[in-house]
N, C-alpha and C. Protein backbone atom coordinates (compact mmCIF):
# COMPACT_ATOMS: atom_id res chain seq x y z
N UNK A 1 13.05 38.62 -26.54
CA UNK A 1 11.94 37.81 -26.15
C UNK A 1 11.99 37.57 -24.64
N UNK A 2 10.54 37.85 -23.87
CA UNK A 2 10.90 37.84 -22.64
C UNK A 2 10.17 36.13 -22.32
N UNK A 3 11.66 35.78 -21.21
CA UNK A 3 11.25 34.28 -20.85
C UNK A 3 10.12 34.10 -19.83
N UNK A 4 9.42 33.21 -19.76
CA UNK A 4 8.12 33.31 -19.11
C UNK A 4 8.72 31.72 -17.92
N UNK A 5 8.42 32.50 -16.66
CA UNK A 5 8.94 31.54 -15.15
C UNK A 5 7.36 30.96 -15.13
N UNK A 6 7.44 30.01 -14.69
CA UNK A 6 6.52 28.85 -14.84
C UNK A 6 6.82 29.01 -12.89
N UNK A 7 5.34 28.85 -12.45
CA UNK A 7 5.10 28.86 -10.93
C UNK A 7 5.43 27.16 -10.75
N UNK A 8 6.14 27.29 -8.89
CA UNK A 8 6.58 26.24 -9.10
C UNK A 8 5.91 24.76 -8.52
N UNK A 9 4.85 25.39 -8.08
CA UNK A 9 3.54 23.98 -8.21
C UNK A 9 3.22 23.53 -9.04
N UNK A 10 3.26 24.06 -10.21
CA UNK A 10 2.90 23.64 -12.02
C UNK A 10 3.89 22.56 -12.28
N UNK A 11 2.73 21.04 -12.53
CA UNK A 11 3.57 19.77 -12.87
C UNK A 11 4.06 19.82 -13.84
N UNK A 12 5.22 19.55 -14.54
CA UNK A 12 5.27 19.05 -16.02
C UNK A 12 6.47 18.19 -16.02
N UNK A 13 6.08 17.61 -16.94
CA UNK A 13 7.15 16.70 -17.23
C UNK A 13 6.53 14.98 -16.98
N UNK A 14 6.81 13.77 -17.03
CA UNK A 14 6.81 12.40 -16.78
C UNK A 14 7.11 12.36 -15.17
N UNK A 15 8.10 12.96 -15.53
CA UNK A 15 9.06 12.28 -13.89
C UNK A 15 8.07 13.19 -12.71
N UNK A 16 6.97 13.36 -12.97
CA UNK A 16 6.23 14.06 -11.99
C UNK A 16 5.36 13.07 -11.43
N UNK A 17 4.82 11.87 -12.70
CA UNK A 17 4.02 10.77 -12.55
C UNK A 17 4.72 9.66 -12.09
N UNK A 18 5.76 9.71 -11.85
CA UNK A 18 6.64 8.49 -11.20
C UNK A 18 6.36 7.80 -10.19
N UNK A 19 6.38 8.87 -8.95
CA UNK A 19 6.32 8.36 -7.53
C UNK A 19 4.40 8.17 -7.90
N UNK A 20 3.55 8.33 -8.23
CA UNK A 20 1.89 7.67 -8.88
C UNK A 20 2.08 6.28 -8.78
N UNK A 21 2.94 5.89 -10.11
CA UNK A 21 3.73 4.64 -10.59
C UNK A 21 3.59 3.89 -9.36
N UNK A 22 4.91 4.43 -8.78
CA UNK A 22 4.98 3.59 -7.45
C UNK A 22 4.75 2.70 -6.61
N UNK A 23 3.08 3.43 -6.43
CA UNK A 23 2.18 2.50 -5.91
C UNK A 23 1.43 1.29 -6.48
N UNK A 24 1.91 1.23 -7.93
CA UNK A 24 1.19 0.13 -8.57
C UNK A 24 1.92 -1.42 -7.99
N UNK A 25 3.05 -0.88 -7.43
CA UNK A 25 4.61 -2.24 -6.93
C UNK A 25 3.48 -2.94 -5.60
N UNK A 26 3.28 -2.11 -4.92
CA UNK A 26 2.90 -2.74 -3.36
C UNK A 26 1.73 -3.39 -4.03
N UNK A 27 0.92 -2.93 -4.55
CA UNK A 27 -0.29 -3.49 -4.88
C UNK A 27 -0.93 -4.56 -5.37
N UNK A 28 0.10 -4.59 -6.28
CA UNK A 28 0.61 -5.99 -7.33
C UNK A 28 0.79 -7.18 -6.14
N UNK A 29 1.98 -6.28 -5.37
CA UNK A 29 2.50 -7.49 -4.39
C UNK A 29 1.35 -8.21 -3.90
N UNK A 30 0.55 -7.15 -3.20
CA UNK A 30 -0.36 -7.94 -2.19
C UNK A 30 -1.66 -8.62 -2.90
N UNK A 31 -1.69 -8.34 -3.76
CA UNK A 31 -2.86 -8.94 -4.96
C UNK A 31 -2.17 -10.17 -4.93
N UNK A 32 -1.21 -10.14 -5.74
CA UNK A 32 0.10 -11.57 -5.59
C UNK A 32 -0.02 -12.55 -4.51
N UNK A 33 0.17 -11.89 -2.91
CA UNK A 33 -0.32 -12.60 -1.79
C UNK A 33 -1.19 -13.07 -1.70
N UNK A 34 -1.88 -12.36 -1.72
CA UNK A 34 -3.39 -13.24 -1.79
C UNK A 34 -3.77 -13.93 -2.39
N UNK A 35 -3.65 -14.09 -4.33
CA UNK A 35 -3.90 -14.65 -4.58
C UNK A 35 -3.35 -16.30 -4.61
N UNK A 36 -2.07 -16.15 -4.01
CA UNK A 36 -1.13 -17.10 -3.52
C UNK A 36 -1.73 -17.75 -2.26
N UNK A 37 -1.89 -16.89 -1.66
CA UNK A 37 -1.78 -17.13 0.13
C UNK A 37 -4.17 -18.07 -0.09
N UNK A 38 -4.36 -17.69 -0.83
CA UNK A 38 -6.05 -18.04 -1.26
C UNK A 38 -5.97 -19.19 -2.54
N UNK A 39 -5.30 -19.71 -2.86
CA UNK A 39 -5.48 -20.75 -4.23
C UNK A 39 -6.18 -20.42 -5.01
N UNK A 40 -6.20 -18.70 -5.39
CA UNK A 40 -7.06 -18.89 -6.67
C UNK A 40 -7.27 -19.21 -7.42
N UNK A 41 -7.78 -19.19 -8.69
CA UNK A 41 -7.75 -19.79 -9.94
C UNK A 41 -6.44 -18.71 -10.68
N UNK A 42 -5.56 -19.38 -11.00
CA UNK A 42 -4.39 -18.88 -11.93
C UNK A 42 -4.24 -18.67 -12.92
N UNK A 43 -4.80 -17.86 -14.03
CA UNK A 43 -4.87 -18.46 -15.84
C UNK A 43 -3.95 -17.09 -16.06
N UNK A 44 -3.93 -16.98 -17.24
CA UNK A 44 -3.05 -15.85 -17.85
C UNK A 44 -4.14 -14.70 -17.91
N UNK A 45 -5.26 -14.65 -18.47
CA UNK A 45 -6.10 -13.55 -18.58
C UNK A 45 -6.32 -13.21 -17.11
N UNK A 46 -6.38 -13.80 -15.70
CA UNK A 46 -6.33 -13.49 -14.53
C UNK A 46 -5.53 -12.55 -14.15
N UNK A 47 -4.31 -12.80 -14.79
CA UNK A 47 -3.19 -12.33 -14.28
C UNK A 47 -3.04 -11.04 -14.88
N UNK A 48 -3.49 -10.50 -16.33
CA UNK A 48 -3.76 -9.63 -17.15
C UNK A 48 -4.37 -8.79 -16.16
N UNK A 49 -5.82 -9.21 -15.63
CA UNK A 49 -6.32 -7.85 -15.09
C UNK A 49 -6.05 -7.79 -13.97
N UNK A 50 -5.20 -8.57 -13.01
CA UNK A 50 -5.04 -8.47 -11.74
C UNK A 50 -3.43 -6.95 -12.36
N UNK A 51 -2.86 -7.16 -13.44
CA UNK A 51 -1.85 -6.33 -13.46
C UNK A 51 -2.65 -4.59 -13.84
N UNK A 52 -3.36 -4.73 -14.89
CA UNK A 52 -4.53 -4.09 -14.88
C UNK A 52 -4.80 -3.04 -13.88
N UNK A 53 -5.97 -4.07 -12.98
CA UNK A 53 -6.34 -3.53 -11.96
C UNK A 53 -4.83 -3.22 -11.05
N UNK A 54 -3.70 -3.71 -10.65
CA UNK A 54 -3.03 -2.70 -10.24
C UNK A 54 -2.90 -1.68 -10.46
N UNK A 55 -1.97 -1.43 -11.67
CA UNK A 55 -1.54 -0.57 -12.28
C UNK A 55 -2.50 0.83 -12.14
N UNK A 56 -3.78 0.41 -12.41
CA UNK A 56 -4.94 1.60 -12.11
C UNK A 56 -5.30 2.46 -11.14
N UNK A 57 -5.55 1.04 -10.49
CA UNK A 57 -5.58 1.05 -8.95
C UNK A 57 -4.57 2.09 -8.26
N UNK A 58 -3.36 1.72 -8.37
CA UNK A 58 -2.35 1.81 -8.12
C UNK A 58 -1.45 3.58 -7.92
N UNK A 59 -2.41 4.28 -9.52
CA UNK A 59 -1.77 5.20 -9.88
C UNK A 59 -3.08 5.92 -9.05
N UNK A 60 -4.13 5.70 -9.08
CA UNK A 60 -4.94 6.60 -8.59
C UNK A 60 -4.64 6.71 -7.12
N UNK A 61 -3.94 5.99 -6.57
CA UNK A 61 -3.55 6.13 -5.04
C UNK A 61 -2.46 6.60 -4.54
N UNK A 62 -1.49 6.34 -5.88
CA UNK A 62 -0.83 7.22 -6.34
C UNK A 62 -0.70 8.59 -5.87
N UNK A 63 -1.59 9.14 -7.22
CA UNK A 63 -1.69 10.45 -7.16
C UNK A 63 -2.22 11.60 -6.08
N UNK A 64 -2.93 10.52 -5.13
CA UNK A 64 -3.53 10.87 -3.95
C UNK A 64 -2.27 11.28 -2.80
N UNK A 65 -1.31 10.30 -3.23
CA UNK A 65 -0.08 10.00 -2.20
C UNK A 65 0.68 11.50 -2.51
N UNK A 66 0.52 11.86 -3.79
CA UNK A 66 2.03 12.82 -4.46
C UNK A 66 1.17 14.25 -4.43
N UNK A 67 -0.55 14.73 -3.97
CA UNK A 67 -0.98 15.30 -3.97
C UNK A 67 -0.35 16.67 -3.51
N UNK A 68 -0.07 16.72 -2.50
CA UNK A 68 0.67 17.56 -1.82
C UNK A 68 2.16 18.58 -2.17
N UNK A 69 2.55 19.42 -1.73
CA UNK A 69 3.87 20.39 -2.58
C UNK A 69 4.76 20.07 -1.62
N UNK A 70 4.48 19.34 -0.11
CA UNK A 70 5.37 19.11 0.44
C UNK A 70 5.94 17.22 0.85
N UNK A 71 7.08 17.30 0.91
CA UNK A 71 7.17 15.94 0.98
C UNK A 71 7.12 15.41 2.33
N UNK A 72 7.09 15.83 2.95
CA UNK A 72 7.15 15.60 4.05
C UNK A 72 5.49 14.80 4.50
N UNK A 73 4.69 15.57 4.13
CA UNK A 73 3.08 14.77 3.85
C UNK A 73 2.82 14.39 3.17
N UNK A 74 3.31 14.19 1.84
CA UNK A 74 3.40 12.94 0.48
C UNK A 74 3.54 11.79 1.09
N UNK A 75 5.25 11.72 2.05
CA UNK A 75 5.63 10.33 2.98
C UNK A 75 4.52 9.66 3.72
N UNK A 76 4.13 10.75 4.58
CA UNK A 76 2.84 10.43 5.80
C UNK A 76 2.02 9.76 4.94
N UNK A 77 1.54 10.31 4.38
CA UNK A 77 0.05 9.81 3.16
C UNK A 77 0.31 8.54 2.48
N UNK A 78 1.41 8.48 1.90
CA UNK A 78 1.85 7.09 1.73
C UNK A 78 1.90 6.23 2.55
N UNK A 79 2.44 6.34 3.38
CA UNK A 79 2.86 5.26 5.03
C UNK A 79 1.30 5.10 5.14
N UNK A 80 0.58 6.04 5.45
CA UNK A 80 -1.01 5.67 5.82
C UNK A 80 -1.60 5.03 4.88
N UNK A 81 -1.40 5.20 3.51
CA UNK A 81 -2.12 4.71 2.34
C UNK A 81 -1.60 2.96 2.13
N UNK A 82 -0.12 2.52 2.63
CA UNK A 82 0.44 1.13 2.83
C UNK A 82 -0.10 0.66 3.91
N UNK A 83 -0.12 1.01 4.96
CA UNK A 83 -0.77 0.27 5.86
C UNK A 83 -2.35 0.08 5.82
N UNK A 84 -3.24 1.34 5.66
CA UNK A 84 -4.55 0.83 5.18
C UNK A 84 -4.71 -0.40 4.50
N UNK A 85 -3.87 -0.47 2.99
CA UNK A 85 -4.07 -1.29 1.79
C UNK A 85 -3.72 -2.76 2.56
N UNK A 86 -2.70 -2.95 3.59
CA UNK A 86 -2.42 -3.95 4.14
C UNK A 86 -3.60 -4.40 4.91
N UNK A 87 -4.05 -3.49 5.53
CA UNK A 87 -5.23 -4.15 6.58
C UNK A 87 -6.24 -4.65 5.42
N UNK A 88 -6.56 -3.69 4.94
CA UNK A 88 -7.64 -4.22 3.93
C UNK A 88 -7.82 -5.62 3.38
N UNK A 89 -6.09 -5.58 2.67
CA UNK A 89 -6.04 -7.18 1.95
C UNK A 89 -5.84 -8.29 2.94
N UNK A 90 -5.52 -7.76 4.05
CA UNK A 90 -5.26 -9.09 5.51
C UNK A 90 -6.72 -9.32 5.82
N UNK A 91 -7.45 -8.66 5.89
CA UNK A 91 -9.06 -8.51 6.17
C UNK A 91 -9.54 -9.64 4.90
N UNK A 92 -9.53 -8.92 3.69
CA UNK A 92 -9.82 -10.35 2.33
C UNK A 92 -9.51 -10.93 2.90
N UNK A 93 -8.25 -11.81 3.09
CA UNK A 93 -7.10 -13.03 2.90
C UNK A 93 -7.95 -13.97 4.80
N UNK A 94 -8.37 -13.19 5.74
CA UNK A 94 -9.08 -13.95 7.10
C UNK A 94 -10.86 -14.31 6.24
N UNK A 95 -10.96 -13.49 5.97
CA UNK A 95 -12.55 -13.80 5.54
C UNK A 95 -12.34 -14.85 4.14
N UNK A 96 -12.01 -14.76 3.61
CA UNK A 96 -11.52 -16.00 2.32
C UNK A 96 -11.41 -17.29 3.60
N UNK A 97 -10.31 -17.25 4.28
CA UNK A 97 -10.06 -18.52 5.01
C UNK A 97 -10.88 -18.91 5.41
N UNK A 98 -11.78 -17.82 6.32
CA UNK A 98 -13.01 -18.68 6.95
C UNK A 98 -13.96 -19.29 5.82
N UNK A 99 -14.48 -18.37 5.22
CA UNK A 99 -15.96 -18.59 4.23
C UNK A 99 -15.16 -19.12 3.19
N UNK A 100 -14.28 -19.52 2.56
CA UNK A 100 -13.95 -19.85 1.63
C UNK A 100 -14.51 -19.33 0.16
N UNK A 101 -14.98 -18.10 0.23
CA UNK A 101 -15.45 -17.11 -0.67
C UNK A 101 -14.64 -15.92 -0.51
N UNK A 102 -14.33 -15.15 -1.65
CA UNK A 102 -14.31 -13.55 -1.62
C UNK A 102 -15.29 -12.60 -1.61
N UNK A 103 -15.81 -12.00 -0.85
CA UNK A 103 -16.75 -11.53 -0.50
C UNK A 103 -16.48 -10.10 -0.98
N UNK A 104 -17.24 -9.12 -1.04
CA UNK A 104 -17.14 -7.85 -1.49
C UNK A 104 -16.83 -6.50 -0.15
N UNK A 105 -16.18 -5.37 -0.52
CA UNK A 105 -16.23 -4.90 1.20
C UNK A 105 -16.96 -4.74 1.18
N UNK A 106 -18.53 -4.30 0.43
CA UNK A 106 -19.69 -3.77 1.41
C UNK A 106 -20.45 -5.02 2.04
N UNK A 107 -20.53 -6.51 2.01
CA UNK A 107 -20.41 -7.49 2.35
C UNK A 107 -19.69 -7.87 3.71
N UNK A 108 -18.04 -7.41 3.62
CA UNK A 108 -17.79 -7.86 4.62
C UNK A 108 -17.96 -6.51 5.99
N UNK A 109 -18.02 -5.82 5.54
CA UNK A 109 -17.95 -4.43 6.77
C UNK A 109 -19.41 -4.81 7.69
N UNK A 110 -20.66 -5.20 6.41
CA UNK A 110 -21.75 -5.71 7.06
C UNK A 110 -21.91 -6.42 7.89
N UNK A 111 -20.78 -7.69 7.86
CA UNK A 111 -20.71 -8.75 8.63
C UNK A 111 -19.99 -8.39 9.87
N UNK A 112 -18.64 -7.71 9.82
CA UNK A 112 -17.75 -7.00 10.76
C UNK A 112 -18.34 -7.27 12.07
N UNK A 113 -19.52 -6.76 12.43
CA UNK A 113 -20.03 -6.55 13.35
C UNK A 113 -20.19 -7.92 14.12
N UNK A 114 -20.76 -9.05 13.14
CA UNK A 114 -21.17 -10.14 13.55
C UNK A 114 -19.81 -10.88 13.97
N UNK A 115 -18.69 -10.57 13.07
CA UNK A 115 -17.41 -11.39 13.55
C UNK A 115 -16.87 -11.11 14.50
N UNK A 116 -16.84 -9.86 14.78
CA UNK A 116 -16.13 -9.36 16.42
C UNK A 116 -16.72 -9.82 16.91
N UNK A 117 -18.17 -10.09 17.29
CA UNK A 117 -18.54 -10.47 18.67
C UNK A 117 -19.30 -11.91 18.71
N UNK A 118 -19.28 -12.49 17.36
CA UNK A 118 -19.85 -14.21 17.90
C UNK A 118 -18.64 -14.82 17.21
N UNK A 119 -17.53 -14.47 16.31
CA UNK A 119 -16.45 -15.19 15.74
C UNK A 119 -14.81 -14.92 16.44
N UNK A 120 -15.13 -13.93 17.25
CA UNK A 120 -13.82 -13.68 17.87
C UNK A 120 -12.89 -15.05 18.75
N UNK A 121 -12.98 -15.76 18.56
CA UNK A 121 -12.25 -16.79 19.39
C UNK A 121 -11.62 -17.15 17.65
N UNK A 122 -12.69 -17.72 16.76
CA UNK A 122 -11.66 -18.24 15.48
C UNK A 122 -11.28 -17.16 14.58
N UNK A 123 -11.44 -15.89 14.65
CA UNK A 123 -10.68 -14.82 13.86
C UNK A 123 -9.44 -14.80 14.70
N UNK A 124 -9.19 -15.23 16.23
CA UNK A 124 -8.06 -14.77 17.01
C UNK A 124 -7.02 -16.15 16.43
N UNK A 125 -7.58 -17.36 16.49
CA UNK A 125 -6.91 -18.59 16.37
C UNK A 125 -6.32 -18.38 14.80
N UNK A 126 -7.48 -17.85 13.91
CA UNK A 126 -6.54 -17.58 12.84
C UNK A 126 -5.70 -16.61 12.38
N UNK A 127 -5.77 -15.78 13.21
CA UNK A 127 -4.57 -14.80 13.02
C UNK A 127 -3.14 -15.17 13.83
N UNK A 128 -3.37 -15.98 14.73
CA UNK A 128 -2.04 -16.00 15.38
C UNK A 128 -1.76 -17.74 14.75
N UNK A 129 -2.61 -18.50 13.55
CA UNK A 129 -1.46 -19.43 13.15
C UNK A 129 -0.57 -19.07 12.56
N UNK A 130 0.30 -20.22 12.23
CA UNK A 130 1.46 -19.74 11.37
C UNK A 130 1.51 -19.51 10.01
N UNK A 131 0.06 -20.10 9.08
CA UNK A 131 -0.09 -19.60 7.87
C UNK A 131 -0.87 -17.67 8.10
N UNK A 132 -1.38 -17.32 9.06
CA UNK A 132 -1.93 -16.06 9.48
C UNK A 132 -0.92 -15.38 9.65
N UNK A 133 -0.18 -15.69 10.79
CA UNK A 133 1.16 -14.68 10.72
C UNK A 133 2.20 -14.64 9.58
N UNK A 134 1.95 -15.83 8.49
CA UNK A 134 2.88 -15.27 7.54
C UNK A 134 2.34 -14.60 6.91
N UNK A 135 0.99 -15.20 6.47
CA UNK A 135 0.34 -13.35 5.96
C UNK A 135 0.15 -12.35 6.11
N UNK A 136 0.26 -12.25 7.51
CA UNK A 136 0.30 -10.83 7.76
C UNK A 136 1.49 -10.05 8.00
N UNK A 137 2.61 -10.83 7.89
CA UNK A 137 4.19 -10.57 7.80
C UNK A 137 4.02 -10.27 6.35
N UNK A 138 4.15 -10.96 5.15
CA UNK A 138 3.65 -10.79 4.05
C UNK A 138 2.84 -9.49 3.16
N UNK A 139 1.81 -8.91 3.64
CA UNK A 139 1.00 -8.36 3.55
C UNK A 139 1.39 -6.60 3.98
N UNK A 140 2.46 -6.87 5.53
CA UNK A 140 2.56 -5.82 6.02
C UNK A 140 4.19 -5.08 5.45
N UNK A 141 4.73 -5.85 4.75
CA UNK A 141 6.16 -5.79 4.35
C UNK A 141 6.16 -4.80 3.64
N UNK A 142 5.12 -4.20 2.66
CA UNK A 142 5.55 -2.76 2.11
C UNK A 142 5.81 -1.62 2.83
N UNK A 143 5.05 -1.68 3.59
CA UNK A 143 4.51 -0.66 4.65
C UNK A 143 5.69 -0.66 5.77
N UNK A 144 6.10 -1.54 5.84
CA UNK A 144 7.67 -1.86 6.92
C UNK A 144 8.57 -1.55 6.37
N UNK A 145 8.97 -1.91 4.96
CA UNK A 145 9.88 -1.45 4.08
C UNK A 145 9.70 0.14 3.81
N UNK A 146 8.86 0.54 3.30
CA UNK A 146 8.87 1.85 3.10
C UNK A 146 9.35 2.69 4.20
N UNK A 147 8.39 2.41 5.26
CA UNK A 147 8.79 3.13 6.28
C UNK A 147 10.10 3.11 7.01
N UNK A 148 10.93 2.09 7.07
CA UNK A 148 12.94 1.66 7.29
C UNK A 148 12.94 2.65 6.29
N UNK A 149 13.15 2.93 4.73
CA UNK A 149 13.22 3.33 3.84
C UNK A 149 13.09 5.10 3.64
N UNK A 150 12.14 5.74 4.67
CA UNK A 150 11.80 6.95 4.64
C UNK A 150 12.57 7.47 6.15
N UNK A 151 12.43 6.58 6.95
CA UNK A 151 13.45 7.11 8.07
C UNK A 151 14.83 7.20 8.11
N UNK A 152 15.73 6.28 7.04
CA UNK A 152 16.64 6.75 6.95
C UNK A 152 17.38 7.16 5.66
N UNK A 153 16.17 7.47 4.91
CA UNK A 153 16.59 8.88 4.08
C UNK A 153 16.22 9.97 4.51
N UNK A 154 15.11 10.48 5.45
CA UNK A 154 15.34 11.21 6.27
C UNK A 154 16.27 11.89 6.91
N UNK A 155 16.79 10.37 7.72
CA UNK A 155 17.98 10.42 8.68
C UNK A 155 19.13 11.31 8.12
N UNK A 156 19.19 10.96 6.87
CA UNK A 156 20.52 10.92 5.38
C UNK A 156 20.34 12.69 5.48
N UNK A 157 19.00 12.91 5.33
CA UNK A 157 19.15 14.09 4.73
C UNK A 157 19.03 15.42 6.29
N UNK A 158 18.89 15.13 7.29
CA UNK A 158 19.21 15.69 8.34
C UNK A 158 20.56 15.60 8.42
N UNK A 159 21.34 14.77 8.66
CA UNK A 159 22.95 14.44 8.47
C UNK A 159 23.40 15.36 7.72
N UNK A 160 23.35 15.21 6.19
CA UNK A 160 24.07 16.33 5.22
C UNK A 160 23.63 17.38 5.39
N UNK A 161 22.23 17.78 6.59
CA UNK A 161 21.88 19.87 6.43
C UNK A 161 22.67 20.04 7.36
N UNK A 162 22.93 19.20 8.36
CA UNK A 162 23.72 19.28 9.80
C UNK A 162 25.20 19.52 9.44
N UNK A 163 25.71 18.72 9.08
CA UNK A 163 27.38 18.92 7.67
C UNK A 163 27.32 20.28 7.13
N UNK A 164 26.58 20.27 6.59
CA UNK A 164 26.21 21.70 5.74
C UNK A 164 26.35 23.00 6.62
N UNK A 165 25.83 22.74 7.68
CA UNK A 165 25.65 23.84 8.51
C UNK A 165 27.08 24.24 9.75
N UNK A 166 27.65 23.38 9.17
CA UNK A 166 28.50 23.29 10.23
C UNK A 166 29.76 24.04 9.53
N UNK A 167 29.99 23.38 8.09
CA UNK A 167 30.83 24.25 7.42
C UNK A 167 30.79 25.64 6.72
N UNK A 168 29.15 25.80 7.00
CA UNK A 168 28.69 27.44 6.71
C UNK A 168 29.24 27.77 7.71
């Protein structure tokens, strides 16, 4: 019986959907923030679809992240895909403070315009208080973590080809 080689872009297996997974962690977090850092309303069914909507959320950005055959632009795409998600939810978490509403993005992008240039003195005052900068310390921590996290496994794995090469 002749064995049949499977090409090696062809997913299979679970552990292919893992690093997908992944992204459901940061997401959660910053949903978490916010809804912390905003007093939302807290109930258990809240919390259901806020895990929900991660988890979904999460994998589809995921899969966007793991798209690629090389890892090297999986990392990039991720790093870009954490920091976007950060601005985004720091963007909610200033517009909540001001309006004391959650507004929708096609709502707030509309407004964008109007806040840079007649609100810029209290978007600046609230970003540099100290409940602003903890959110955005907060907010930006996946994206900081990951990235410590990818540079020196990186680092790790330049080290051992360098070792490697030395005793070839």
């Amino acid at each position: 019986m002749k064995s049949v080689n499977k090409p090696k872009h062809v997913r299979t297996g679970a552990g292919e959907f893992a690093p997908a997974l992944f992204m459901a962690l940061p997401i959660a977090y910053m949903e978490l923030v916010l809804r912390l850092m905003t007093a939302s309303r807290n109930t258990a069914a809240s919390w259901a679809v806020t895990a929900l909507f991660s988890l979904c959320y999460g994998c589809a950005v995921g899969l966007v992240c793991t798209a690629s055959k090389r890892a090297r632009v999986n990392r990039a795409v991720t790093a870009a895909m954490l920091l976007l998600l950060a601005v985004v939810y720091a963007v909610a978490y200033f517009v909540y403070r001001e309006f004391h509403v959650h507004y929708d993005p096609k709502t707030i992008l509309s407004g964008a315009a109007d806040a840079a240039g007649g609100f810029a003195g209290d978007v600046l005052h609230m970003v540099c208080s100290p409940s602003g900068l903890l959110c955005l310390f907060l907010l930006f921590a996946p994206f900081l973590l990951y990235v410590l996290v990818v540079r020196r496994f990186d680092a790790a794995i330049v080290s051992a080809q360098t070792r490697w090469s030395v005793l070839i």
